[in-house]
Protein backbone atom coordinates (compact mmCIF):
# COMPACT_ATOMS: atom_id res chain seq x y z
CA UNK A 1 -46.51 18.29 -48.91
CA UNK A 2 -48.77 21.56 -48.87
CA UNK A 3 -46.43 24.73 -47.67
CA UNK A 4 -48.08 27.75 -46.75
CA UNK A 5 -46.55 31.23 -47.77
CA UNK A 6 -49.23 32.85 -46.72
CA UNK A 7 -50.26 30.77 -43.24
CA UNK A 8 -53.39 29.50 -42.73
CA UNK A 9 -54.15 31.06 -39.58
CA UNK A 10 -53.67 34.46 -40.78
CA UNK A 11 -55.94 33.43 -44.28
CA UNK A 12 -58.68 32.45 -40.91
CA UNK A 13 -58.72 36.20 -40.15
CA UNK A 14 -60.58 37.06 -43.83
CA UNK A 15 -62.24 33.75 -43.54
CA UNK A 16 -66.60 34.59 -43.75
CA UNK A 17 -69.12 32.39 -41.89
CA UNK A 18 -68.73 29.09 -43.54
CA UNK A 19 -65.07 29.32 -42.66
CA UNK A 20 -63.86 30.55 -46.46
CA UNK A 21 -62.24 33.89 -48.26
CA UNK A 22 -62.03 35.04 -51.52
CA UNK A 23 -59.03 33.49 -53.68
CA UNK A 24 -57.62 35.49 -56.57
CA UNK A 25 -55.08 34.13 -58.74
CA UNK A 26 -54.16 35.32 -62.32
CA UNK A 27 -53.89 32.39 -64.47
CA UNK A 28 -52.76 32.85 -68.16
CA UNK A 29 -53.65 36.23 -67.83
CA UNK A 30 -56.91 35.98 -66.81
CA UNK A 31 -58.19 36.63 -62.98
CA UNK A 32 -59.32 33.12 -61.86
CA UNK A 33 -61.96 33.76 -58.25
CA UNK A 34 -63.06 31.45 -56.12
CA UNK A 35 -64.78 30.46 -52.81
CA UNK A 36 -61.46 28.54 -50.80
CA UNK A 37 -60.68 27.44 -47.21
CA UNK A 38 -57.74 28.63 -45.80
CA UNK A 39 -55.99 25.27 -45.90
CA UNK A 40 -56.91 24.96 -50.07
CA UNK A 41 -54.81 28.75 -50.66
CA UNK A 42 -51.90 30.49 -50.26
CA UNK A 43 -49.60 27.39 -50.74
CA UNK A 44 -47.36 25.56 -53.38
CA UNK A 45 -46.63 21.39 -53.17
CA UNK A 46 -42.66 21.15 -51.58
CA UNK A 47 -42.01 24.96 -51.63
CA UNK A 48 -39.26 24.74 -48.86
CA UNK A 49 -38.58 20.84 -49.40
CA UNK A 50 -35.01 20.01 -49.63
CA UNK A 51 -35.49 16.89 -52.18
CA UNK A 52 -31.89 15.67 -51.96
CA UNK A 53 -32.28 14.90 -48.14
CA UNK A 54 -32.21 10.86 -47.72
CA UNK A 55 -35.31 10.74 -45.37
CA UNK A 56 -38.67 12.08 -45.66
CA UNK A 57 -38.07 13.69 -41.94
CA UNK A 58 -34.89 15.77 -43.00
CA UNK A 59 -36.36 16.57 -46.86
CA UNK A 60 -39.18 18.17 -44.35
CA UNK A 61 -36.85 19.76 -42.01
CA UNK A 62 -37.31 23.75 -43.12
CA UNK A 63 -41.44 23.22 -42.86
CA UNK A 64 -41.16 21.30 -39.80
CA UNK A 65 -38.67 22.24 -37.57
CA UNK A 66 -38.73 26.34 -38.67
CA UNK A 67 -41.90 27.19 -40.34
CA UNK A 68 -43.80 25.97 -38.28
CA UNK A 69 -42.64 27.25 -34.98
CA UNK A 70 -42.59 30.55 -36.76
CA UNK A 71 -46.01 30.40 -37.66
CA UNK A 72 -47.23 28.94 -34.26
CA UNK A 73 -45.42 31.89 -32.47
CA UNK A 74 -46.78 34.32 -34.77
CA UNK A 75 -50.61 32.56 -34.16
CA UNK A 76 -50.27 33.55 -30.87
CA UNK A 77 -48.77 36.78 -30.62
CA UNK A 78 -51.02 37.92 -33.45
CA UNK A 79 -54.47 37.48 -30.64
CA UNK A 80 -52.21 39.83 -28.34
CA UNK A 81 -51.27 42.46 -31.12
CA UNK A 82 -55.06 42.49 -31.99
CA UNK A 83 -56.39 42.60 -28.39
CA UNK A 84 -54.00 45.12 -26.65
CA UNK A 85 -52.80 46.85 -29.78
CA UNK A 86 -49.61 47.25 -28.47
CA UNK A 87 -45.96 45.52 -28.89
CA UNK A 88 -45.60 42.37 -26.07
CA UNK A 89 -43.75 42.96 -23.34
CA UNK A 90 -41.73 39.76 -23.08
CA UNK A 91 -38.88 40.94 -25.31
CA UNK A 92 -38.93 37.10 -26.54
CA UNK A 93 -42.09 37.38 -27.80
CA UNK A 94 -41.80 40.64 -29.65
CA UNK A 95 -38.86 38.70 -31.44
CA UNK A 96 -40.84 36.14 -32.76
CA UNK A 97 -43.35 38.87 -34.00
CA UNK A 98 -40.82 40.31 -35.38
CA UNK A 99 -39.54 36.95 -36.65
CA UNK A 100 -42.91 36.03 -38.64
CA UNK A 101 -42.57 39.83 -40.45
CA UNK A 102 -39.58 38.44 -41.72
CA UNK A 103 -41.02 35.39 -42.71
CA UNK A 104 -43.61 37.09 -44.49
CA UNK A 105 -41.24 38.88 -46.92
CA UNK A 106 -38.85 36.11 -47.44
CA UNK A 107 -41.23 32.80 -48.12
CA UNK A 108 -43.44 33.53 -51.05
CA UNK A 109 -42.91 31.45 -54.25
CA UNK A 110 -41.64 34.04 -55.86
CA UNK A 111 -38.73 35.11 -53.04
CA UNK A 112 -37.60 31.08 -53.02
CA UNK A 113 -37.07 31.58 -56.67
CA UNK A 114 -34.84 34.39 -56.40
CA UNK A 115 -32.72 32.85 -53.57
CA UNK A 116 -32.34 29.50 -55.67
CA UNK A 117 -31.29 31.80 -58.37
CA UNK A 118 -28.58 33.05 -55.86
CA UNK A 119 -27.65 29.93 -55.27
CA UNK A 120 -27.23 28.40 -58.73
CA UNK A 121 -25.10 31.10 -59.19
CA UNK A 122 -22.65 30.14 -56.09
CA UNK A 123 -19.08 30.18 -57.13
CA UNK A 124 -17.61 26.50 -56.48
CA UNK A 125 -14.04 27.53 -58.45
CA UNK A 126 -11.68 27.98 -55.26
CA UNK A 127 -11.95 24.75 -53.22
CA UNK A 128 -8.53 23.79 -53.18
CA UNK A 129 -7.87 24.52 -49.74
CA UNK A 130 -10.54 21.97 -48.98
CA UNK A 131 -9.26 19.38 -51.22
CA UNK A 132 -6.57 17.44 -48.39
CA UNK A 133 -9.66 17.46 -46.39
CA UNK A 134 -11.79 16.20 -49.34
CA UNK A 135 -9.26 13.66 -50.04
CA UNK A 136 -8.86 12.15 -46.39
CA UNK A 137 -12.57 11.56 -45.75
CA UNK A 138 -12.96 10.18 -49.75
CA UNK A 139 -14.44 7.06 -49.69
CA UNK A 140 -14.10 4.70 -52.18
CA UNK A 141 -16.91 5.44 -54.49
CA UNK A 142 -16.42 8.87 -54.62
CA UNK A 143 -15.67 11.58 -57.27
CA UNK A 144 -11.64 11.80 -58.12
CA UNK A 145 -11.42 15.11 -56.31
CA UNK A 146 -14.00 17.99 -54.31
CA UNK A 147 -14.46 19.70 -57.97
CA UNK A 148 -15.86 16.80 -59.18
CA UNK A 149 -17.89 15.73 -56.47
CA UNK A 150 -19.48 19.17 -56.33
CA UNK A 151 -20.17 18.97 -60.22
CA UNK A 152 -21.66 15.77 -59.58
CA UNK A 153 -24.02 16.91 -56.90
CA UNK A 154 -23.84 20.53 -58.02
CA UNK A 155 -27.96 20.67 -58.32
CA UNK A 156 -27.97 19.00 -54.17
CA UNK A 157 -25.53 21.95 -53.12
CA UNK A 158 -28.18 24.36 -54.48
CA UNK A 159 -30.41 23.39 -52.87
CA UNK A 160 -28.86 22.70 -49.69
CA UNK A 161 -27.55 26.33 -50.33
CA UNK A 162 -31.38 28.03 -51.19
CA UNK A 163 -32.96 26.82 -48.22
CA UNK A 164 -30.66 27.43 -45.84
CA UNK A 165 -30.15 30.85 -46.92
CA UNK A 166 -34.25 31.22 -46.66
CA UNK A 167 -33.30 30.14 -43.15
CA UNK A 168 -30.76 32.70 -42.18
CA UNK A 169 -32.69 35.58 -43.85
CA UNK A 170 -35.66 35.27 -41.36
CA UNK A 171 -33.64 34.44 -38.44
CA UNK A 172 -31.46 37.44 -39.14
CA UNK A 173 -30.33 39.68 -35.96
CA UNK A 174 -29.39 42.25 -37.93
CA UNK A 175 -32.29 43.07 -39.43
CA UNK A 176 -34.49 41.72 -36.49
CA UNK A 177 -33.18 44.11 -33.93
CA UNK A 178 -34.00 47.06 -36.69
CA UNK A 179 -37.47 46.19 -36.36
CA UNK A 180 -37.48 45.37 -32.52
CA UNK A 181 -36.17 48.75 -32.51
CA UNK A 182 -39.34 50.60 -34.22
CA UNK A 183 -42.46 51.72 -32.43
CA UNK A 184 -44.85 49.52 -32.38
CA UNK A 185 -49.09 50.00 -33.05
CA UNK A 186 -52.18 48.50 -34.83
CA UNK A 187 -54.44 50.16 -36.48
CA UNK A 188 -58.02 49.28 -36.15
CA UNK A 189 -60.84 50.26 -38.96
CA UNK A 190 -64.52 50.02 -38.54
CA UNK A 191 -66.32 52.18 -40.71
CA UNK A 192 -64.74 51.44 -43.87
CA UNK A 193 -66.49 50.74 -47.35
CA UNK A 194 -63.34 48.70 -48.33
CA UNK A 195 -61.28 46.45 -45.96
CA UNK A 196 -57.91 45.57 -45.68
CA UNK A 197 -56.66 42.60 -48.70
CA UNK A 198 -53.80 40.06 -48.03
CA UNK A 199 -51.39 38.40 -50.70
CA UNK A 200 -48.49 36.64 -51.04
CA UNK A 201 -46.36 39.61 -50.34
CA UNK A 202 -48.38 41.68 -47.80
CA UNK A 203 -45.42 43.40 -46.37
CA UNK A 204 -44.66 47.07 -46.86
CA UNK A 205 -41.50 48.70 -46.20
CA UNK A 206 -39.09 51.01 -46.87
CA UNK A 207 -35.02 51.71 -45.75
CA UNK A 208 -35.05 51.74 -42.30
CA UNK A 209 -31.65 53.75 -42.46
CA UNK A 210 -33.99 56.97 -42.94
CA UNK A 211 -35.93 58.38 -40.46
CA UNK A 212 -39.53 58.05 -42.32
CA UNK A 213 -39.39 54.70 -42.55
CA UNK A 214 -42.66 52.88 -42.18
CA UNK A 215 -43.60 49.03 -42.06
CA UNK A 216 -47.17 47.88 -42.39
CA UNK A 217 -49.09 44.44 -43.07
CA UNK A 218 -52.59 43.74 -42.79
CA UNK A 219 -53.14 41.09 -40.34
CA UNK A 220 -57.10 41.22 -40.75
CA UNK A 221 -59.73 42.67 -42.68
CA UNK A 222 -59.93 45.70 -40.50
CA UNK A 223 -56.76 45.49 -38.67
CA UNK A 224 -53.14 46.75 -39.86
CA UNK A 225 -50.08 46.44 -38.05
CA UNK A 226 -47.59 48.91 -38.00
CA UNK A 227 -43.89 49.86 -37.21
CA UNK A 228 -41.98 52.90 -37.29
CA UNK A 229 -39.02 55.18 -36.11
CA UNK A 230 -40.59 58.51 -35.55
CA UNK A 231 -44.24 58.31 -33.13
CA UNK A 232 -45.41 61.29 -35.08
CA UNK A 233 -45.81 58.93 -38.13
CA UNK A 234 -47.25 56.19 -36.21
CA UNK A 235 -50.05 59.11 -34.68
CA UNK A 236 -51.05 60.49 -38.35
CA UNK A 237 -51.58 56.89 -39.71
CA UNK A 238 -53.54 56.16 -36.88
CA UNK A 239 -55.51 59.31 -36.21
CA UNK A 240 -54.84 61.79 -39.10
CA UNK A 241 -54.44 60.23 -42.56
CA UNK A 242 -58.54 59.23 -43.91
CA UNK A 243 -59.28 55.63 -43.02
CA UNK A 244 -60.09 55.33 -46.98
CA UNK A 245 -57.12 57.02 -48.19
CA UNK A 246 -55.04 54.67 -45.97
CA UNK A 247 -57.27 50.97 -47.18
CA UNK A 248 -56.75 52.11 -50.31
CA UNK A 249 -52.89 52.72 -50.42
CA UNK A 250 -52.01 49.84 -48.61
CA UNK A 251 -54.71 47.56 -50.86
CA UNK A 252 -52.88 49.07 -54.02
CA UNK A 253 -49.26 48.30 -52.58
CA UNK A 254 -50.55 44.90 -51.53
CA UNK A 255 -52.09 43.66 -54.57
CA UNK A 256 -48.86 45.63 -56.77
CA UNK A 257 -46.45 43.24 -55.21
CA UNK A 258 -48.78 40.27 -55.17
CA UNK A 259 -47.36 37.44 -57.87
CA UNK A 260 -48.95 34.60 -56.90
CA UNK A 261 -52.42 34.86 -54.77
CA UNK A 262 -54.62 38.11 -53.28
CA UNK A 263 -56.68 37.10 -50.76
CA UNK A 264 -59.97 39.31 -49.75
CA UNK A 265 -63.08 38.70 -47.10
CA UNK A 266 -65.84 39.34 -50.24
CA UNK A 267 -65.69 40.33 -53.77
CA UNK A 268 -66.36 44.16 -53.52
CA UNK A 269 -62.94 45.29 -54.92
CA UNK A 270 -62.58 42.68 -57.42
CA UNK A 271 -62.22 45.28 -59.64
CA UNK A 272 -59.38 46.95 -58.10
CA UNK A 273 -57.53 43.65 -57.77
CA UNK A 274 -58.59 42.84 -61.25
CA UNK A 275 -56.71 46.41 -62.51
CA UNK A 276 -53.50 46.26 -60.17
CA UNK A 277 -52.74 42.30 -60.30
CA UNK A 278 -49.46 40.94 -62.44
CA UNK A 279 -50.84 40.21 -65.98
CA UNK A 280 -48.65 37.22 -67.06
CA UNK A 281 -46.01 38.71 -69.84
């Protein structure tokens, strides 16, 4: 199954005429380009699939029953952001904003390989106090003891472990109500030479324990949404800093971070993608 870490609806906002964008992707160290629908980028076959799940329904469950009502919410609210430029007012909604943000740091190929990495790593040594409990529920067929049984199904508990962790991460409160917390704006662009570029990792942010911390993401060609603590950073972004100066930054930090796709409405900075994306090795 096709899962989308970068959605398709917001790959729709770069899409031209004929419904397609531009599709970078550095393969063997050279930048591959091509014409591609939002449905054919930005994805990877089973990305969030939990494969030792006995039916197809539960192996699906993280695409189905989260991703997908994260992206749906974040479809929606997205059309408000763009049209009012301001945060929703339904403090339910803004959550689910807020929710997708998270989303969009935590779900790229290259963030699922990190938490599984976390999770291989999972000390299993001190189960003993969960052994009586192991031992009444043991069915006949089972491992000897709980150590066994999780060496036998050690690679399941990873998994298992990965996913749900991916889980957690987005749905975090903590974090969430950091961000609810920030000031809320979009900045709009219309007379730019460049536009705004989306990748895997479009998301930039820094410690929101100081006081100049900023987070931005391009949610369309010419529109950027950002959150902050202090209004007066919010007001030079939007009013004060050059409208190149600012593409250009964000395009760099975008396409820096970018491991597995850049996304663009033409080819006009294929250059500058060429320069600044990953070179395998």
């Amino acid at each position: 199954m096709n899962h989308h870490y970068v959605p398709k609806f917001l790959i729709r906002e770069w899409a031209d005429e004929k419904g397609e964008v531009q599709s970078y992707r550095r393969i063997r160290g050279t930048l591959e380009i091509r014409r591609a629908t939002p449905a054919a980028t930005g994805y990877a076959i089973d990305l969030y699939t939990i494969p030792s799940r006995t039916s197809q329904e539960a192996r699906q469950e993280v695409e189905t029953r989260f991703m997908q009502r994260v992206d749906s919410m974040g479809a929606a609210i997205l059309r408000e952001l763009v049209e009012t430029g301001k945060r929703p007012q339904d403090s339910k909604r803004a959550s689910a904003w807020t929710r997708f943000l998270m989303s969009m740091i935590n779900r790229s190929p290259q963030r699922i390989r990190a938490i599984a990495e976390m999770a291989r790593s999972h000390d299993y040594s001190n189960l003993d106090e969960l052994e009586p409990e192991y031992q009444r529920r043991r069915a006949p067929h089972w491992p000897p003891t709980i150590y066994d049984y999780i060496a036998e199904n050690r690679m399941d508990f990873d998994e298992e472990l990965a996913k749900g962790a991916l889980t957690r991460v987005i749905d975090s409160s903590r974090v969430g109500e950091v961000i609810n917390n920030l000031r809320w704006a979009v900045v709009q662009i219309e007379n730019a030479d460049w536009t705004f570029l989306l990748s895997d990792a479009p998301v930039s942010y820094g410690n929101f324990k100081n006081d100049d911390a900023i987070l931005i993401m391009p949610i369309g060609p010419r529109s950027a949404f950002l959150a902050a603590k202090r209004a007066d950073f919010l007001d030079a972004l939007q009013h004060k800093v050059r409208t190149r100066d600012f593409v250009r930054q964000l395009n760099e930090d975008t396409v820096r971070r970018a491991r597995d796709v850049v996304i663009a409405s033409d080819r006009k900075q294929t250059r500058f993608i060429d320069n600044r994306f990953i070179r395998d090795g």
